[in-house]
C-alpha atoms as a PDB file:
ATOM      1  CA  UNK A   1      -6.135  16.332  46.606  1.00  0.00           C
ATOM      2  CA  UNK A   2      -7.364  16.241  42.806  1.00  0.00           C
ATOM      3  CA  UNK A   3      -5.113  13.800  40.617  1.00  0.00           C
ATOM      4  CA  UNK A   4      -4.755  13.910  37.197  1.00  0.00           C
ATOM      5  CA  UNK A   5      -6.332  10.928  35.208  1.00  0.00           C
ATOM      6  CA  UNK A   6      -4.589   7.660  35.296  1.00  0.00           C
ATOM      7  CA  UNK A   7      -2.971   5.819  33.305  1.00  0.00           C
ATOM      8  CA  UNK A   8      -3.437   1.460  32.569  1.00  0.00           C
ATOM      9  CA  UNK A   9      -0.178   0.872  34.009  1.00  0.00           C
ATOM     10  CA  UNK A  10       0.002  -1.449  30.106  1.00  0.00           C
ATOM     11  CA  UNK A  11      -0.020   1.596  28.117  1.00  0.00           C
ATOM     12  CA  UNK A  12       2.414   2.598  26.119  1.00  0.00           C
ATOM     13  CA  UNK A  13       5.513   5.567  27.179  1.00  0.00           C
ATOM     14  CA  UNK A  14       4.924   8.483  25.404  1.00  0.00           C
ATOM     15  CA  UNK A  15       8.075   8.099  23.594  1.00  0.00           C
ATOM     16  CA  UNK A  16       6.169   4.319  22.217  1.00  0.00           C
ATOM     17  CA  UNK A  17       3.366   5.804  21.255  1.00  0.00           C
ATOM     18  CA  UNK A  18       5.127   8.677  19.099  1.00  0.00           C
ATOM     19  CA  UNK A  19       7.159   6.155  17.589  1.00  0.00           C
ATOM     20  CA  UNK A  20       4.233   4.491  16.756  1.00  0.00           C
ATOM     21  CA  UNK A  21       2.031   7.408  15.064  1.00  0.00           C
ATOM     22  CA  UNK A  22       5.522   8.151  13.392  1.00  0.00           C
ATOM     23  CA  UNK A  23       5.380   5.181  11.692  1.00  0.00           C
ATOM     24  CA  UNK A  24       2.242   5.105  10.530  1.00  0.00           C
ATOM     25  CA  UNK A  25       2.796   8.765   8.948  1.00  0.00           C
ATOM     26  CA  UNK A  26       5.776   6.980   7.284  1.00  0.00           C
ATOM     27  CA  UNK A  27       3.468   4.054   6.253  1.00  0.00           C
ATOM     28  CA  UNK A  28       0.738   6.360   4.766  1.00  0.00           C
ATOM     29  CA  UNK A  29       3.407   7.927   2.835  1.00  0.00           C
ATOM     30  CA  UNK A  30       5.249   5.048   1.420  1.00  0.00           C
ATOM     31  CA  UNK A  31       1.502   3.465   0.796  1.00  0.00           C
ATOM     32  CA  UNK A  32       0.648   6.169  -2.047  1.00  0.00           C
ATOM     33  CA  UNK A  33       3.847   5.577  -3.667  1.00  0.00           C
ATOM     34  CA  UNK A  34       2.734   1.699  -3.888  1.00  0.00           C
ATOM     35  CA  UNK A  35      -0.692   2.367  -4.891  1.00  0.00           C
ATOM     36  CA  UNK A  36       0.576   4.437  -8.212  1.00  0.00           C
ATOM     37  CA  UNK A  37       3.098   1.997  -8.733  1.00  0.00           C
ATOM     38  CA  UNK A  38       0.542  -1.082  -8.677  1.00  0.00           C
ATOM     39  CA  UNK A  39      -1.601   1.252 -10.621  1.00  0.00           C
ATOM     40  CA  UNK A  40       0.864   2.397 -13.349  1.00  0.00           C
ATOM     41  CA  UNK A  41       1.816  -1.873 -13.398  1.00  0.00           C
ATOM     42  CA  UNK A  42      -1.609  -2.437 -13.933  1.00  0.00           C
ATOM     43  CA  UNK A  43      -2.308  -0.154 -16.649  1.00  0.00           C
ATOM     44  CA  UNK A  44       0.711  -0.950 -18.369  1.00  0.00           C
ATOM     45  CA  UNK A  45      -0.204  -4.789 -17.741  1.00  0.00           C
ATOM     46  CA  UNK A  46      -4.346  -4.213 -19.584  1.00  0.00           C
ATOM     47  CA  UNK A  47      -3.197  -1.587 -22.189  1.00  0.00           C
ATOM     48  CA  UNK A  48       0.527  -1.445 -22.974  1.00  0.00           C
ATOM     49  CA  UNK A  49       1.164   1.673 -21.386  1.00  0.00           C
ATOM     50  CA  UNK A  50       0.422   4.176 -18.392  1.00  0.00           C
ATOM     51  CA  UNK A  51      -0.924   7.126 -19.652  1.00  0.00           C
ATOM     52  CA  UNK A  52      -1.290  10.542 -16.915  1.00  0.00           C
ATOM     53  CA  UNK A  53      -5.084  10.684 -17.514  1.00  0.00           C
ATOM     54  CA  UNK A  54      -5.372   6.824 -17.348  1.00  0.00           C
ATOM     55  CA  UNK A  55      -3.726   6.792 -13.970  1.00  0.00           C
ATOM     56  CA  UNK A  56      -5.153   9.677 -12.722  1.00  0.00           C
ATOM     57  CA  UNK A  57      -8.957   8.592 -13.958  1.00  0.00           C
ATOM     58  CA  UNK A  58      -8.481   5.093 -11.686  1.00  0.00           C
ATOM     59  CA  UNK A  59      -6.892   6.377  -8.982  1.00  0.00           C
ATOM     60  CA  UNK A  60      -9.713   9.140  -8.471  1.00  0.00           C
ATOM     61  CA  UNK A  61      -7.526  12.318  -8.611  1.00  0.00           C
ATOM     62  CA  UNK A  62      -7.188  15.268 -10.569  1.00  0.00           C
ATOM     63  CA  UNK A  63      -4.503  15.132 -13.410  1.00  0.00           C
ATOM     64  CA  UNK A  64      -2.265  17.704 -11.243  1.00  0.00           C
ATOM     65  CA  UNK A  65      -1.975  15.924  -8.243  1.00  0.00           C
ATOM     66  CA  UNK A  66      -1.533  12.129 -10.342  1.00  0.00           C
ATOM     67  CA  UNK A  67       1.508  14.409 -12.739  1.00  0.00           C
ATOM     68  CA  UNK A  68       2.850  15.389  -9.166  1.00  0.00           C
ATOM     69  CA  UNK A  69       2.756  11.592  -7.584  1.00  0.00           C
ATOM     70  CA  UNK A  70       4.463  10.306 -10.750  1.00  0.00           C
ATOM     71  CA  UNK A  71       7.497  12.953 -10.392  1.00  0.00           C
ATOM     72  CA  UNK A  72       7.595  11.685  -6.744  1.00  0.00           C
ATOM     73  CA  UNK A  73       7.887   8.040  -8.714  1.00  0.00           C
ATOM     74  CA  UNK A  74      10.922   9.927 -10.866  1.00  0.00           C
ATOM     75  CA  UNK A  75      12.645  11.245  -8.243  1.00  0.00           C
ATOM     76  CA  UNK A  76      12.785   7.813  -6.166  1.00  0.00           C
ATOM     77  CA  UNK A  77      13.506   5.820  -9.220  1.00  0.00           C
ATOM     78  CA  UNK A  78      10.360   4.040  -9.305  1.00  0.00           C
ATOM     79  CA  UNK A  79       9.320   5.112 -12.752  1.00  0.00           C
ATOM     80  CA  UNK A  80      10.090   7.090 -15.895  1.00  0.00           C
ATOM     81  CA  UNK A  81       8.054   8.974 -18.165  1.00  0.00           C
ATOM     82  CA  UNK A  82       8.410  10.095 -21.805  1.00  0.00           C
ATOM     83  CA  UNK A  83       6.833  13.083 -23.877  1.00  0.00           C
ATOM     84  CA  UNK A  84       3.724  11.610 -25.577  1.00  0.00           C
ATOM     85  CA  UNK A  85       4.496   8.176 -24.710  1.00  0.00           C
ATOM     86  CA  UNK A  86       2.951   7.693 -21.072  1.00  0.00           C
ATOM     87  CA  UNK A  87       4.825   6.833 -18.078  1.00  0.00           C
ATOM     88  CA  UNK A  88       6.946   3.024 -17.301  1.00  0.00           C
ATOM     89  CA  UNK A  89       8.275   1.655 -14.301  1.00  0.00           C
ATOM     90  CA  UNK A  90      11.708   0.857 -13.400  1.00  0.00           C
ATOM     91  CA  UNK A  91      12.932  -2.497 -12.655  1.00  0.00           C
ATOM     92  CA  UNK A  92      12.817  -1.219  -8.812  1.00  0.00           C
ATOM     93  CA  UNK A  93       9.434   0.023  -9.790  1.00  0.00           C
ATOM     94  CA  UNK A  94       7.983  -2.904 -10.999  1.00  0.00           C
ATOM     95  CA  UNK A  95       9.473  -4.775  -8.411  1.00  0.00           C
ATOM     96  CA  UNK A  96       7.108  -2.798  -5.476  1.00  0.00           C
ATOM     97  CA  UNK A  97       4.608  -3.150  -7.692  1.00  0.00           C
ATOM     98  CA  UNK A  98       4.967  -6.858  -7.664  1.00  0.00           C
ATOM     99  CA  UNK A  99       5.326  -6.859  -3.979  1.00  0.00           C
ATOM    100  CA  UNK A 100       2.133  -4.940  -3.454  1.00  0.00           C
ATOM    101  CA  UNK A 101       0.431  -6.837  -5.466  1.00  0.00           C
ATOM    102  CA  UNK A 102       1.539 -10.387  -3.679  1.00  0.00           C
ATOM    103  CA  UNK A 103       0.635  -8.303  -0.311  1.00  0.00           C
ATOM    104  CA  UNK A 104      -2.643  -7.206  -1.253  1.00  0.00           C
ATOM    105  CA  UNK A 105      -3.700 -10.990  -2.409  1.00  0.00           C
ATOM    106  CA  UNK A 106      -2.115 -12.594   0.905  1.00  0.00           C
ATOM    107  CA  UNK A 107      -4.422  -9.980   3.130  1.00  0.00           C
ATOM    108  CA  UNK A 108      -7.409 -10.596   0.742  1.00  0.00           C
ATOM    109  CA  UNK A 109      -7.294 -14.454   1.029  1.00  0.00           C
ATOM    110  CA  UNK A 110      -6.674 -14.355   5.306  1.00  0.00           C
ATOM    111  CA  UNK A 111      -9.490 -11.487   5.647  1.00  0.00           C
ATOM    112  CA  UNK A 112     -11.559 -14.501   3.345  1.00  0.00           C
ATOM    113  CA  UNK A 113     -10.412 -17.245   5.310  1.00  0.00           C
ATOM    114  CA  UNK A 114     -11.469 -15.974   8.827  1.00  0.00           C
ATOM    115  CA  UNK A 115     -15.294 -15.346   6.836  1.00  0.00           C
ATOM    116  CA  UNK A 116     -15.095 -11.726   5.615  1.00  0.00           C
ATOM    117  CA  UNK A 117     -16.974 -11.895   2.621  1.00  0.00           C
ATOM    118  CA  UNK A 118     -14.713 -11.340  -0.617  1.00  0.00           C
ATOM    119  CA  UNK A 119     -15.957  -7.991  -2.004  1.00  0.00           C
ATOM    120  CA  UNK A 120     -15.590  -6.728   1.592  1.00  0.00           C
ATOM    121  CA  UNK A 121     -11.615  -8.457   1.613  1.00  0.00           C
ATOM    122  CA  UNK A 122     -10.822  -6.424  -1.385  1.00  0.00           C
ATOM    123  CA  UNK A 123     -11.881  -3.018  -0.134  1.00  0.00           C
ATOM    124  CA  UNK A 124     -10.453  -3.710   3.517  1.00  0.00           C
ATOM    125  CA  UNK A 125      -6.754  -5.324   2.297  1.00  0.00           C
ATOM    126  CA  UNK A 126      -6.472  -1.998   0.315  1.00  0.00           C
ATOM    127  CA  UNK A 127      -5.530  -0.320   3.458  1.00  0.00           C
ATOM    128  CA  UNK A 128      -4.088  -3.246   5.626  1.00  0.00           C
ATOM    129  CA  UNK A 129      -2.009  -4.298   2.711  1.00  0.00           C
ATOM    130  CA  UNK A 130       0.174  -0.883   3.412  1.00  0.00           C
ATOM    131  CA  UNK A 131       0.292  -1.236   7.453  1.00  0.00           C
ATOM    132  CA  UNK A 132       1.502  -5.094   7.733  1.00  0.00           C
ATOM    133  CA  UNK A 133       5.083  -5.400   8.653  1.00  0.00           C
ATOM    134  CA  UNK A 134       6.564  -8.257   6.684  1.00  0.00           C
ATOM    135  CA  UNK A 135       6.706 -10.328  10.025  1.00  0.00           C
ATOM    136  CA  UNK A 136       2.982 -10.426  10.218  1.00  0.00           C
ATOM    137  CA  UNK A 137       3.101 -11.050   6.427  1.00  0.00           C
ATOM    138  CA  UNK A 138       4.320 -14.157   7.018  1.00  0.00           C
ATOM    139  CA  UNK A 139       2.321 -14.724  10.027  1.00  0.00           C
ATOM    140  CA  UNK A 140      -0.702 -14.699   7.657  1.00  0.00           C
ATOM    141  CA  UNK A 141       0.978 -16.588   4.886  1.00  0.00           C
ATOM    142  CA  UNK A 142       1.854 -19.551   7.437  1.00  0.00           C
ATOM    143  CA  UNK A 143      -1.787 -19.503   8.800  1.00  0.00           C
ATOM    144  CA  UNK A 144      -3.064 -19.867   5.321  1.00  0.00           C
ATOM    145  CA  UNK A 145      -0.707 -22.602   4.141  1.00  0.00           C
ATOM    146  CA  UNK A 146      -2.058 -24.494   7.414  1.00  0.00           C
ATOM    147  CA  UNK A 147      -5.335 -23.819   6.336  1.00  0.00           C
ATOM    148  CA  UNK A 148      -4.835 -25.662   2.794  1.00  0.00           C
ATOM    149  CA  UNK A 149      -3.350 -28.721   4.443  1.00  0.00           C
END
């Protein structure tokens, strides 16, 4: 009698493994928002202000779809924008952007510390830096504050 194919008796229910590729749908969403924010901090941070076709230019994107991020930035209170003046984080804003950034340098130093060469941390923690959970965050910042001593 033909059986269907089996399954590791480890693996996940399917009810785990949708809440798991729900998550990371969340994740990818949530890590866009971050990016522009760390981008619009950074720009603000080198030349005094965030201006559409700045952020747009650096983040690789067409001025549309960087003018339709930063209303997504409006409406969740991450940012403001004036006529002719550019666009400015929020306090919450700058806050994420602050976190992101802390994030982003805590993934590039472990990737360094277990030998990945730097240039290759810096392109690699760009997309880890949005799928650690804050437990693991500090999982890596304990390793690395055992590594110093």
């Amino acid at each position: 009698m033909p059986q269907g194919p089996r399954v590791p008796q480890d693996s996940p229910s399917p009810a785990d493994q949708a809440d798991r590729f729900a998550r990371a749908r969340e994740v990818q969403a949530v890590a866009l928002l971050e990016d522009y924010v760390e981008m619009i901090g950074d720009l603000i941070a080198e030349m005094g202000e965030a201006r559409v076709a700045d952020i747009a230019a650096r983040m690789g994107v067409a001025q549309p779809t960087a003018t339709k991020a930063i209303a997504r930035l409006k409406r969740e209170g991450l940012a403001t924008s004036r006529p002719y003046r550019g666009v400015f984080l929020t306090e919450a804003g700058a806050e994420m952007a602050e976190r992101v950034r802390a994030r982003h340098r805590t993934v590039v130093e472990l990737l360094i510390a277990v030998g990945v060469p730097a240039e290759t941390a810096e392109l690699d923690a760009e997309g880890i830096e949005h799928h650690v959970s804050d437990r693991t965050l500090r999982a890596f910042e304990a390793f690395l504050a055992a590594a110093r001593h």
